[in-house]
PDB file of N, CA and C in Angstrom:
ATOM      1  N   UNK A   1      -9.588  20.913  27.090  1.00  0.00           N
ATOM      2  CA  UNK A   1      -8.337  20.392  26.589  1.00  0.00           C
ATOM      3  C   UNK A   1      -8.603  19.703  25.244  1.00  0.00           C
ATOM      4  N   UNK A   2      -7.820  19.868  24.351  1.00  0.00           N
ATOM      5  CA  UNK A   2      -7.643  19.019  22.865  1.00  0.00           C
ATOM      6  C   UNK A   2      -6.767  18.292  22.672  1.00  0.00           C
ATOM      7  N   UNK A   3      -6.581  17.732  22.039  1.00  0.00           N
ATOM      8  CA  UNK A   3      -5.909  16.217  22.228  1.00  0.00           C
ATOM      9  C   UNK A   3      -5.778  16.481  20.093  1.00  0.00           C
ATOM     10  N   UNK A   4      -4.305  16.584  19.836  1.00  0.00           N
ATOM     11  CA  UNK A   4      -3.955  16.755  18.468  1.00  0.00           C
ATOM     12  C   UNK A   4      -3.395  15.153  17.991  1.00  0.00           C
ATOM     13  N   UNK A   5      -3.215  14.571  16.771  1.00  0.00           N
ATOM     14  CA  UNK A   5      -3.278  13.639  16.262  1.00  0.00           C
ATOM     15  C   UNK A   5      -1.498  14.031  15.969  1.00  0.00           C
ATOM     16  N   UNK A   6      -0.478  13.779  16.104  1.00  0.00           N
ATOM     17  CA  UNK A   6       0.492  13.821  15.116  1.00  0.00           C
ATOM     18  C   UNK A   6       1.042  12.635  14.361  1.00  0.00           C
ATOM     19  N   UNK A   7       1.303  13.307  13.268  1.00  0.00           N
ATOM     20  CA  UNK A   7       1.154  11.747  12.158  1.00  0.00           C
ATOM     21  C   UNK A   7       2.761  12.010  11.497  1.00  0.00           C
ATOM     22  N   UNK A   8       3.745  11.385  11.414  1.00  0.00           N
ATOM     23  CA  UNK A   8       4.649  11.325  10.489  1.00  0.00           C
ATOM     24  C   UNK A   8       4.612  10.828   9.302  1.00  0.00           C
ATOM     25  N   UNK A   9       5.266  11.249   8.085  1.00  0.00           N
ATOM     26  CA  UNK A   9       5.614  11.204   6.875  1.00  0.00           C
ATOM     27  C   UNK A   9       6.425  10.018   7.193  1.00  0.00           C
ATOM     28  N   UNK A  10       6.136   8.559   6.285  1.00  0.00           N
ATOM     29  CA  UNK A  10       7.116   8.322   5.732  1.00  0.00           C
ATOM     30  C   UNK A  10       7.790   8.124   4.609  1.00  0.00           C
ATOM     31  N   UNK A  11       9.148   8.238   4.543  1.00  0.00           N
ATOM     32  CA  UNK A  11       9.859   8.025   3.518  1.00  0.00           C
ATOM     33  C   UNK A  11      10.348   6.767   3.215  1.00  0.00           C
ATOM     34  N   UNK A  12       9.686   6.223   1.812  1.00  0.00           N
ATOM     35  CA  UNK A  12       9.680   4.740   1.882  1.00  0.00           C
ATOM     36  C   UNK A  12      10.758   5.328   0.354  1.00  0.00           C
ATOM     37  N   UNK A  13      11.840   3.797  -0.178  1.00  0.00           N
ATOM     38  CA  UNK A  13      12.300   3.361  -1.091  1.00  0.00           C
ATOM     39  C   UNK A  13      11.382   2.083  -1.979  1.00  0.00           C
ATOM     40  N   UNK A  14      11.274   2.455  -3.557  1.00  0.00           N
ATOM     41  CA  UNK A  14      10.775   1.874  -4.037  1.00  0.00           C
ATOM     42  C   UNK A  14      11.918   0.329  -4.410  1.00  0.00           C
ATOM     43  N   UNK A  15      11.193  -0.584  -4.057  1.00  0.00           N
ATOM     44  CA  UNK A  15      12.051  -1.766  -4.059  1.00  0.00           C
ATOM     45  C   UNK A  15      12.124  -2.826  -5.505  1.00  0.00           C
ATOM     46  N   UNK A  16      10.567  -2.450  -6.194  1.00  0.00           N
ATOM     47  CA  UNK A  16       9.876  -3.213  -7.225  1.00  0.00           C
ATOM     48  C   UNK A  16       8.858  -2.737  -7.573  1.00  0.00           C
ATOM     49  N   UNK A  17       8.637  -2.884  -9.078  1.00  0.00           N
ATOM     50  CA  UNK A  17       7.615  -2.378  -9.209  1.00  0.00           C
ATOM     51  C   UNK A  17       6.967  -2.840 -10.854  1.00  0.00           C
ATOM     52  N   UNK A  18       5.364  -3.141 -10.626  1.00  0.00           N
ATOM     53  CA  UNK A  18       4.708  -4.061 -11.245  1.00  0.00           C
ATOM     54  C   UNK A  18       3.515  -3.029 -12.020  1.00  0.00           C
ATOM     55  N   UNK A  19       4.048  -2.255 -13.085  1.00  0.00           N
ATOM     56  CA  UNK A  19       3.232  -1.145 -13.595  1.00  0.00           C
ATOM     57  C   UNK A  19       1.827  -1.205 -13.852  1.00  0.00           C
ATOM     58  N   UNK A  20       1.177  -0.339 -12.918  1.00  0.00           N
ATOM     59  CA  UNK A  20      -0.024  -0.754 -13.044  1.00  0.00           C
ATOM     60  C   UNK A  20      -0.982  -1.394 -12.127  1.00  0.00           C
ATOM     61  N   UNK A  21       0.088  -2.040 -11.156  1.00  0.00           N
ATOM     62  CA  UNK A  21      -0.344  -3.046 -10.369  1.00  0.00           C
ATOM     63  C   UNK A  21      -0.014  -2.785  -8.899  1.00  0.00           C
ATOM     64  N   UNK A  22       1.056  -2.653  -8.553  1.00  0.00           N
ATOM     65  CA  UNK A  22       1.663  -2.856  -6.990  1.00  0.00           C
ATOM     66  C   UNK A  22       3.128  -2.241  -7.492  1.00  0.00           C
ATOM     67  N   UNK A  23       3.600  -1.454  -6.264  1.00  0.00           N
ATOM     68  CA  UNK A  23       4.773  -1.448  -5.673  1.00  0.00           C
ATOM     69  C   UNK A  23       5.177  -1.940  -4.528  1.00  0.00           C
ATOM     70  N   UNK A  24       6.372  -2.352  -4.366  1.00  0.00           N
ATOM     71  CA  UNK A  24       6.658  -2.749  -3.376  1.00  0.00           C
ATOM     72  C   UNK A  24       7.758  -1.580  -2.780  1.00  0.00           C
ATOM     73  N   UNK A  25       7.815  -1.429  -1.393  1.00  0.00           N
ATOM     74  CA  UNK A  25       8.404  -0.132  -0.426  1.00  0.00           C
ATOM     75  C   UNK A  25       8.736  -0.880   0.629  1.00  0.00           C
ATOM     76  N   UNK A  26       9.876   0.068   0.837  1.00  0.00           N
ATOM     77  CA  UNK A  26      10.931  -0.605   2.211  1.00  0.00           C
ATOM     78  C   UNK A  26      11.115   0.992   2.643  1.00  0.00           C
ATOM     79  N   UNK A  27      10.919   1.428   4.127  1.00  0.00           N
ATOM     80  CA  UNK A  27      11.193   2.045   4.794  1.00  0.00           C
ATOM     81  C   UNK A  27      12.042   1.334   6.292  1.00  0.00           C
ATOM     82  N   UNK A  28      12.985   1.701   6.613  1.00  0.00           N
ATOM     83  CA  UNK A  28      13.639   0.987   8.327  1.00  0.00           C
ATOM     84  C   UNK A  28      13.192  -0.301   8.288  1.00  0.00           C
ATOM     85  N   UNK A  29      13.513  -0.926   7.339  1.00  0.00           N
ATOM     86  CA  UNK A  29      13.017  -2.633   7.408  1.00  0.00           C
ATOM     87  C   UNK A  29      11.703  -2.962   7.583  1.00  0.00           C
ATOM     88  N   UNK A  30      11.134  -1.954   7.425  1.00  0.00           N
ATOM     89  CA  UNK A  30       9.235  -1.978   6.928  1.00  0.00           C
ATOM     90  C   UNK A  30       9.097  -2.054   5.735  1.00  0.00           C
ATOM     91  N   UNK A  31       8.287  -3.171   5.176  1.00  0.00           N
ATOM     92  CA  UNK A  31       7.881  -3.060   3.674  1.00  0.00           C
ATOM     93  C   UNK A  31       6.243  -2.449   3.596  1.00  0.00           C
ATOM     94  N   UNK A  32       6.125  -2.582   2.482  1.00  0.00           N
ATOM     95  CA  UNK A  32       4.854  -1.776   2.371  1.00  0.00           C
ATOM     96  C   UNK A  32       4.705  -2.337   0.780  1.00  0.00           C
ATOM     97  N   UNK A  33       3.146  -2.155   0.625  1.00  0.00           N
ATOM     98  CA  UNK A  33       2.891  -2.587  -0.930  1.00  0.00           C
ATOM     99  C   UNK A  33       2.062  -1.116  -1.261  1.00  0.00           C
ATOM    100  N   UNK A  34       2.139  -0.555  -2.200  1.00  0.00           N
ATOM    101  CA  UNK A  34       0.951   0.533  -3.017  1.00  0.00           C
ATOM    102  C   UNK A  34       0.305  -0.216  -3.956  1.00  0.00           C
ATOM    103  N   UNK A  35      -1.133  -0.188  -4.140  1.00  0.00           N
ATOM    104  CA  UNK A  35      -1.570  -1.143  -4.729  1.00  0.00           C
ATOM    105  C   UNK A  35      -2.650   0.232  -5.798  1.00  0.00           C
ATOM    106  N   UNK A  36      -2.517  -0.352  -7.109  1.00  0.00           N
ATOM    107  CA  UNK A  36      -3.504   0.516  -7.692  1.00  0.00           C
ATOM    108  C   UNK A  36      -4.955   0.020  -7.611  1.00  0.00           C
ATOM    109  N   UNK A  37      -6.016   0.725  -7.305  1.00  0.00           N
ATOM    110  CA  UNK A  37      -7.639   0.050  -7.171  1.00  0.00           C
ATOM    111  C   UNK A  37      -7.906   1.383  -8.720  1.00  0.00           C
ATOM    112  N   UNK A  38      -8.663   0.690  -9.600  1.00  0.00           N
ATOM    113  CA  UNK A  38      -9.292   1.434 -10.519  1.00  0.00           C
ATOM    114  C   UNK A  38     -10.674   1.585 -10.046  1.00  0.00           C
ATOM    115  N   UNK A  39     -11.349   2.689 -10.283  1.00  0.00           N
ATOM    116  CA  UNK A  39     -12.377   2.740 -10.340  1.00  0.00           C
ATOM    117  C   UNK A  39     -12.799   2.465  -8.426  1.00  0.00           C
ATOM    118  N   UNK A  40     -12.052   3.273  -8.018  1.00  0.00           N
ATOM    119  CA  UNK A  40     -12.622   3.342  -6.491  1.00  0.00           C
ATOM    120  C   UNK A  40     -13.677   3.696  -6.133  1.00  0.00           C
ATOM    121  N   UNK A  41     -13.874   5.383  -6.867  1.00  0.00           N
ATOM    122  CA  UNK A  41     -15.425   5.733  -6.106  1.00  0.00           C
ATOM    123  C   UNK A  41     -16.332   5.027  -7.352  1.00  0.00           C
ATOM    124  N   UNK A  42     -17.826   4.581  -6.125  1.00  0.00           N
ATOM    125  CA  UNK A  42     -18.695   4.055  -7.007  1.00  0.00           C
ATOM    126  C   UNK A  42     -19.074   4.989  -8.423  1.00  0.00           C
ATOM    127  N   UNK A  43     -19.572   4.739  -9.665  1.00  0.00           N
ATOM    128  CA  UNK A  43     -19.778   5.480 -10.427  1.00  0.00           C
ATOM    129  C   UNK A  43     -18.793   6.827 -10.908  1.00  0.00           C
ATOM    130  N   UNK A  44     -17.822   6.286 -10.591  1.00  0.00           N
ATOM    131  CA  UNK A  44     -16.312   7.169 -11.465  1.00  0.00           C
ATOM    132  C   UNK A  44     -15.542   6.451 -11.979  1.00  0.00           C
ATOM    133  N   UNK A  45     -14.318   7.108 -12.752  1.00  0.00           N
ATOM    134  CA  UNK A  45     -13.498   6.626 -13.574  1.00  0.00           C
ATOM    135  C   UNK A  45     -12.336   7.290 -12.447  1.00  0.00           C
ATOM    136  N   UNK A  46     -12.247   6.831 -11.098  1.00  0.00           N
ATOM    137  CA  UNK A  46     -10.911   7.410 -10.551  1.00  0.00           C
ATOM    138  C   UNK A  46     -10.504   6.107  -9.660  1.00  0.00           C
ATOM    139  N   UNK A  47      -9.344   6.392 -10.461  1.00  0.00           N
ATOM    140  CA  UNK A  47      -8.114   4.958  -9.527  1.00  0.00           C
ATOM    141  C   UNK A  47      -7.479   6.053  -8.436  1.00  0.00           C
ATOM    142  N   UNK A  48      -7.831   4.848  -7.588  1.00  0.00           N
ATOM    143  CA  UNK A  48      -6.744   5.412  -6.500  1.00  0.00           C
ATOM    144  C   UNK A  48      -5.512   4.623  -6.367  1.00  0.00           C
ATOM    145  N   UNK A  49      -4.533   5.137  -5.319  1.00  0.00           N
ATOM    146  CA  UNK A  49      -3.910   4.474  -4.818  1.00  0.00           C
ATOM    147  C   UNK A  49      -3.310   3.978  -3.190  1.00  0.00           C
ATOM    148  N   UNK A  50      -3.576   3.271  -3.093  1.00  0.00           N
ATOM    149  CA  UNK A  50      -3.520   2.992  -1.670  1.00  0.00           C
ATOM    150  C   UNK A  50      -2.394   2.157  -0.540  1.00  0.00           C
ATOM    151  N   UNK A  51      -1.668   2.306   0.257  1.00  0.00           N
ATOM    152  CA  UNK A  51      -0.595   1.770   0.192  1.00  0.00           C
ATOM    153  C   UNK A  51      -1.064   1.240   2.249  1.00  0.00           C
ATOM    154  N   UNK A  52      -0.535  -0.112   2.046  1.00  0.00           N
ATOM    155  CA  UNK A  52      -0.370  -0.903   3.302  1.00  0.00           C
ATOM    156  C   UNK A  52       0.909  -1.124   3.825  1.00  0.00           C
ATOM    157  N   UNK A  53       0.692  -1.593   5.059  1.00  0.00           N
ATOM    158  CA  UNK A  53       2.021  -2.269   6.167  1.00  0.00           C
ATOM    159  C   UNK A  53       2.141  -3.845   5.224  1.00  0.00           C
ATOM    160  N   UNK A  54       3.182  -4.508   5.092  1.00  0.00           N
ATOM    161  CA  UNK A  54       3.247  -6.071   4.666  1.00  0.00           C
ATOM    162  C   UNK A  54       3.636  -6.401   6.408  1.00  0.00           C
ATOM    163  N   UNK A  55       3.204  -7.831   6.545  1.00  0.00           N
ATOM    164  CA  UNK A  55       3.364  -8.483   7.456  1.00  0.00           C
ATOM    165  C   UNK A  55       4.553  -9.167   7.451  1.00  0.00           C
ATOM    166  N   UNK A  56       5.160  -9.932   8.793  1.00  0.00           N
ATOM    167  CA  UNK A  56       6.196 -10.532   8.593  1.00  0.00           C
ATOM    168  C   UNK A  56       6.008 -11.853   7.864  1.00  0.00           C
ATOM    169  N   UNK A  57       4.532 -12.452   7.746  1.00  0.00           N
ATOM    170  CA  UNK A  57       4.151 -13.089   7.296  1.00  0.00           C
ATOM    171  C   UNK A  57       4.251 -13.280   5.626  1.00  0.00           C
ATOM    172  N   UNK A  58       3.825 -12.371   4.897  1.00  0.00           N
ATOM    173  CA  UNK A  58       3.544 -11.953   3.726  1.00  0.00           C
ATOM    174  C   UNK A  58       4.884 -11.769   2.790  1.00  0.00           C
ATOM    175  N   UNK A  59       5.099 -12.447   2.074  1.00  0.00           N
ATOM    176  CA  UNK A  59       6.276 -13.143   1.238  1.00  0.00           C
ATOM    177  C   UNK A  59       7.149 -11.911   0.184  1.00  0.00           C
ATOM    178  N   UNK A  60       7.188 -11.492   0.780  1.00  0.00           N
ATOM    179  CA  UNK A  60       8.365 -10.084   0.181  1.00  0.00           C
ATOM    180  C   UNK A  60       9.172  -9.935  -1.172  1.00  0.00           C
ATOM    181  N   UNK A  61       9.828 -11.332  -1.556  1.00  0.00           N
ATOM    182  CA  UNK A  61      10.680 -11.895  -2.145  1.00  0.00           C
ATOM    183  C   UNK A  61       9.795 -12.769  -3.288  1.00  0.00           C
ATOM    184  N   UNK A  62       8.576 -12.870  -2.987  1.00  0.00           N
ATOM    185  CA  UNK A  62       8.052 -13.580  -4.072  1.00  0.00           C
ATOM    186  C   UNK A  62       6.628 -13.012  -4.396  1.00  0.00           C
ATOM    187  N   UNK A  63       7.515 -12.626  -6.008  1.00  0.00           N
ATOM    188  CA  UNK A  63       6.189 -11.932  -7.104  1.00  0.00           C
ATOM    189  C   UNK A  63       5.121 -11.954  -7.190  1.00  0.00           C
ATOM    190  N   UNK A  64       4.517 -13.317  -7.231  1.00  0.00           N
ATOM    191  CA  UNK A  64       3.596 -14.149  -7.548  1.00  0.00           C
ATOM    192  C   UNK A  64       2.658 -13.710  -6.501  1.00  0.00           C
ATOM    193  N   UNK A  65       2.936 -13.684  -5.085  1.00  0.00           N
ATOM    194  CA  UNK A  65       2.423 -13.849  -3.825  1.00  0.00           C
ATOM    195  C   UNK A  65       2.137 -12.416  -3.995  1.00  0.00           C
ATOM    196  N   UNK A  66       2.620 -11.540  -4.338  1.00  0.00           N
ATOM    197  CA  UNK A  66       2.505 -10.274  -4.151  1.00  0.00           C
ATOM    198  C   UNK A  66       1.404  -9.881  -5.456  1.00  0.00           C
ATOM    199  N   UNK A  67       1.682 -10.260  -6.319  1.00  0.00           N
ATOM    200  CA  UNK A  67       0.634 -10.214  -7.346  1.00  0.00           C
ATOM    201  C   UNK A  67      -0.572 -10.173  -6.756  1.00  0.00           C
ATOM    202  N   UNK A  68      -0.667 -11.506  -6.085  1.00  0.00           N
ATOM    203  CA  UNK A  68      -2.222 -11.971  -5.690  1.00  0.00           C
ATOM    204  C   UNK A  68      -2.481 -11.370  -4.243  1.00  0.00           C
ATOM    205  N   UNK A  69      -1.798 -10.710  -3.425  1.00  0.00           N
ATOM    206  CA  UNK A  69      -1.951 -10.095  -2.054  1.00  0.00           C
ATOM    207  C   UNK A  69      -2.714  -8.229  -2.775  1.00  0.00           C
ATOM    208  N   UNK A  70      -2.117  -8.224  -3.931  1.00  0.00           N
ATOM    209  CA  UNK A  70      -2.465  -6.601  -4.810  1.00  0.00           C
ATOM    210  C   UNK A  70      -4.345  -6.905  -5.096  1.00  0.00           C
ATOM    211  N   UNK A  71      -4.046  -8.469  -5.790  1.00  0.00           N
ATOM    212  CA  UNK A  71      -5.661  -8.351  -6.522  1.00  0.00           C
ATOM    213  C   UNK A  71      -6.717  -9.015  -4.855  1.00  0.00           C
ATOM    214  N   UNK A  72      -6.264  -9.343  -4.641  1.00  0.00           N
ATOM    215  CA  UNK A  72      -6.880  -9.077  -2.844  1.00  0.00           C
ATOM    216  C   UNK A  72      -7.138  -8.214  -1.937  1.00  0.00           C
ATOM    217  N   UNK A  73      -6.457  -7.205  -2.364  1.00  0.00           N
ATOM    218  CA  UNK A  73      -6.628  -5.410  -1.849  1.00  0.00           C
ATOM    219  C   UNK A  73      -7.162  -4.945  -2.851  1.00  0.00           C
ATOM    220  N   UNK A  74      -7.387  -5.286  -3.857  1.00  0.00           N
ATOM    221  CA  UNK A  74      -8.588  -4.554  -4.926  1.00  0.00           C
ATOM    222  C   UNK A  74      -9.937  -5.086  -4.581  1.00  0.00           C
ATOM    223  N   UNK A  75      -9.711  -6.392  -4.709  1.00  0.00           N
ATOM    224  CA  UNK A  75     -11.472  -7.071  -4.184  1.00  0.00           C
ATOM    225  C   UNK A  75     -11.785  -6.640  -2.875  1.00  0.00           C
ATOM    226  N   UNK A  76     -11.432  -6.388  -1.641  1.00  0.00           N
ATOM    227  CA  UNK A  76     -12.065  -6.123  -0.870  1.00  0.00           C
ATOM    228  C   UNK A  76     -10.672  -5.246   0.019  1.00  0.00           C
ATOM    229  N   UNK A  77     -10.190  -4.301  -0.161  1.00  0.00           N
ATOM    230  CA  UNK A  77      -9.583  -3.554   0.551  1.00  0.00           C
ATOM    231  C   UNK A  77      -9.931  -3.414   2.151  1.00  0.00           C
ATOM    232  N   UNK A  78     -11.436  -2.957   2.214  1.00  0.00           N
ATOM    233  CA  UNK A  78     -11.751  -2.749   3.862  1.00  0.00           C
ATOM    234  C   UNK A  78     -10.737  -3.884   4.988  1.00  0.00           C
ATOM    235  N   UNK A  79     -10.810  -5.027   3.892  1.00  0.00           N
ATOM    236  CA  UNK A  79     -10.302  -5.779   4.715  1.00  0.00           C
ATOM    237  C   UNK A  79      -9.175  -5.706   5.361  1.00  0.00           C
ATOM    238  N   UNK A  80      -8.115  -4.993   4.575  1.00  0.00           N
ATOM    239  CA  UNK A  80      -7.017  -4.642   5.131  1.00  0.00           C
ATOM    240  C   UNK A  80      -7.089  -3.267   5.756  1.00  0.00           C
ATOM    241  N   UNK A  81      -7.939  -2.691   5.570  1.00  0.00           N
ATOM    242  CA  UNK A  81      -7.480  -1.205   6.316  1.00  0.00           C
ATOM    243  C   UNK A  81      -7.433  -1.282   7.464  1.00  0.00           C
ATOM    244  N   UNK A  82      -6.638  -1.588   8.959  1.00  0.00           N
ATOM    245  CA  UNK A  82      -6.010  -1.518   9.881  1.00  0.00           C
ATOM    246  C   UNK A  82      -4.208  -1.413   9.520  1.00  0.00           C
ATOM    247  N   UNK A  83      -4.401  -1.770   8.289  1.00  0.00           N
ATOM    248  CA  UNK A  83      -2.679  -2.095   7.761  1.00  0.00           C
ATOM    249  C   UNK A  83      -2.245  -1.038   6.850  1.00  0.00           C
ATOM    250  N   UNK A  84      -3.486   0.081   6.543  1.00  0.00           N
ATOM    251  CA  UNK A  84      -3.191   1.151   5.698  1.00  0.00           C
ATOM    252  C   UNK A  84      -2.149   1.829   6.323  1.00  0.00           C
ATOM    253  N   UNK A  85      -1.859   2.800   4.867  1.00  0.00           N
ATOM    254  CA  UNK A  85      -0.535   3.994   5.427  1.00  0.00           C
ATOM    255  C   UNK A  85      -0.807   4.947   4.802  1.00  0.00           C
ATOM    256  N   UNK A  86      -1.221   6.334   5.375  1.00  0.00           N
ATOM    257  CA  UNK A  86      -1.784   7.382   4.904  1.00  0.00           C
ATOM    258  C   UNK A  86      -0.833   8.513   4.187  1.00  0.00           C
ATOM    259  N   UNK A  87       0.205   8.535   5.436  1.00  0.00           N
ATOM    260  CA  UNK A  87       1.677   9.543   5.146  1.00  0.00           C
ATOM    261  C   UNK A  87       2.711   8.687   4.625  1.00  0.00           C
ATOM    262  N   UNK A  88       3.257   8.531   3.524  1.00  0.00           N
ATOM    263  CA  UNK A  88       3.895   8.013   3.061  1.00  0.00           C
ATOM    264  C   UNK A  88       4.721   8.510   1.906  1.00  0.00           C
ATOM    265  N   UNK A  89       5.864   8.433   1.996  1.00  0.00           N
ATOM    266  CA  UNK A  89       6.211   9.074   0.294  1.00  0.00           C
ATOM    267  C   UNK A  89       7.320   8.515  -0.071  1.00  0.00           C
ATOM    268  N   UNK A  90       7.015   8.318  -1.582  1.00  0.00           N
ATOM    269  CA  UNK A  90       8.094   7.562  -2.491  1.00  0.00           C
ATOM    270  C   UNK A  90       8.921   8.164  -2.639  1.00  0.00           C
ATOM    271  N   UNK A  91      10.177   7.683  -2.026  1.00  0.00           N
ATOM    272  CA  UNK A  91      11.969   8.695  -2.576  1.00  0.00           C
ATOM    273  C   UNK A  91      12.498   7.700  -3.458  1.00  0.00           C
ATOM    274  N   UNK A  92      13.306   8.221  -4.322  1.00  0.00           N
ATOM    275  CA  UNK A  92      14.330   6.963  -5.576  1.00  0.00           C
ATOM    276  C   UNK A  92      15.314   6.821  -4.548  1.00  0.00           C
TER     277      UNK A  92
END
């Protein structure tokens, strides 16, 4: 027997957005941040981009907070990956 993974797409709305830096995404009253990391793989010139769950915790409404929650997922991302989002896609 095999045991298949099914994963849904989501379709998130871009809510804000900090060029360069972070978006912020609202799907069904889920937010989400995309955060740009430059220079992901060791010894390349490739930015990725990587996008998380926000907590109910994590201040939605304020810039600042979100600024510094972005350069906190650049310094050490692993840390958040339980909160990653793999299928995801930006609709206007």
């Amino acid at each position: 027997m095999t045991s298949e993974m099914v994963t849904f797409m989501i379709n998130a709305k871009k809510i804000y957005s900090n060029a360069g830096d972070f978006i912020l995404l609202e799907s069904d009253e889920v937010f989400y941040i995309d955060v740009l990391i430059p220079n992901f793989y060791p010894n390349s010139h490739f930015d990725v981009s990587k996008t998380f769950t926000l907590t109910n915790e994590d201040k939605k409404e304020d810039i600042d907070y979100l600024k510094s929650l972005a350069e906190d997922i650049r310094k050490d991302w692993k840390r958040y990956s339980s909160r990653e989002v793999k299928d995801i896609k930006i609709i206007k």
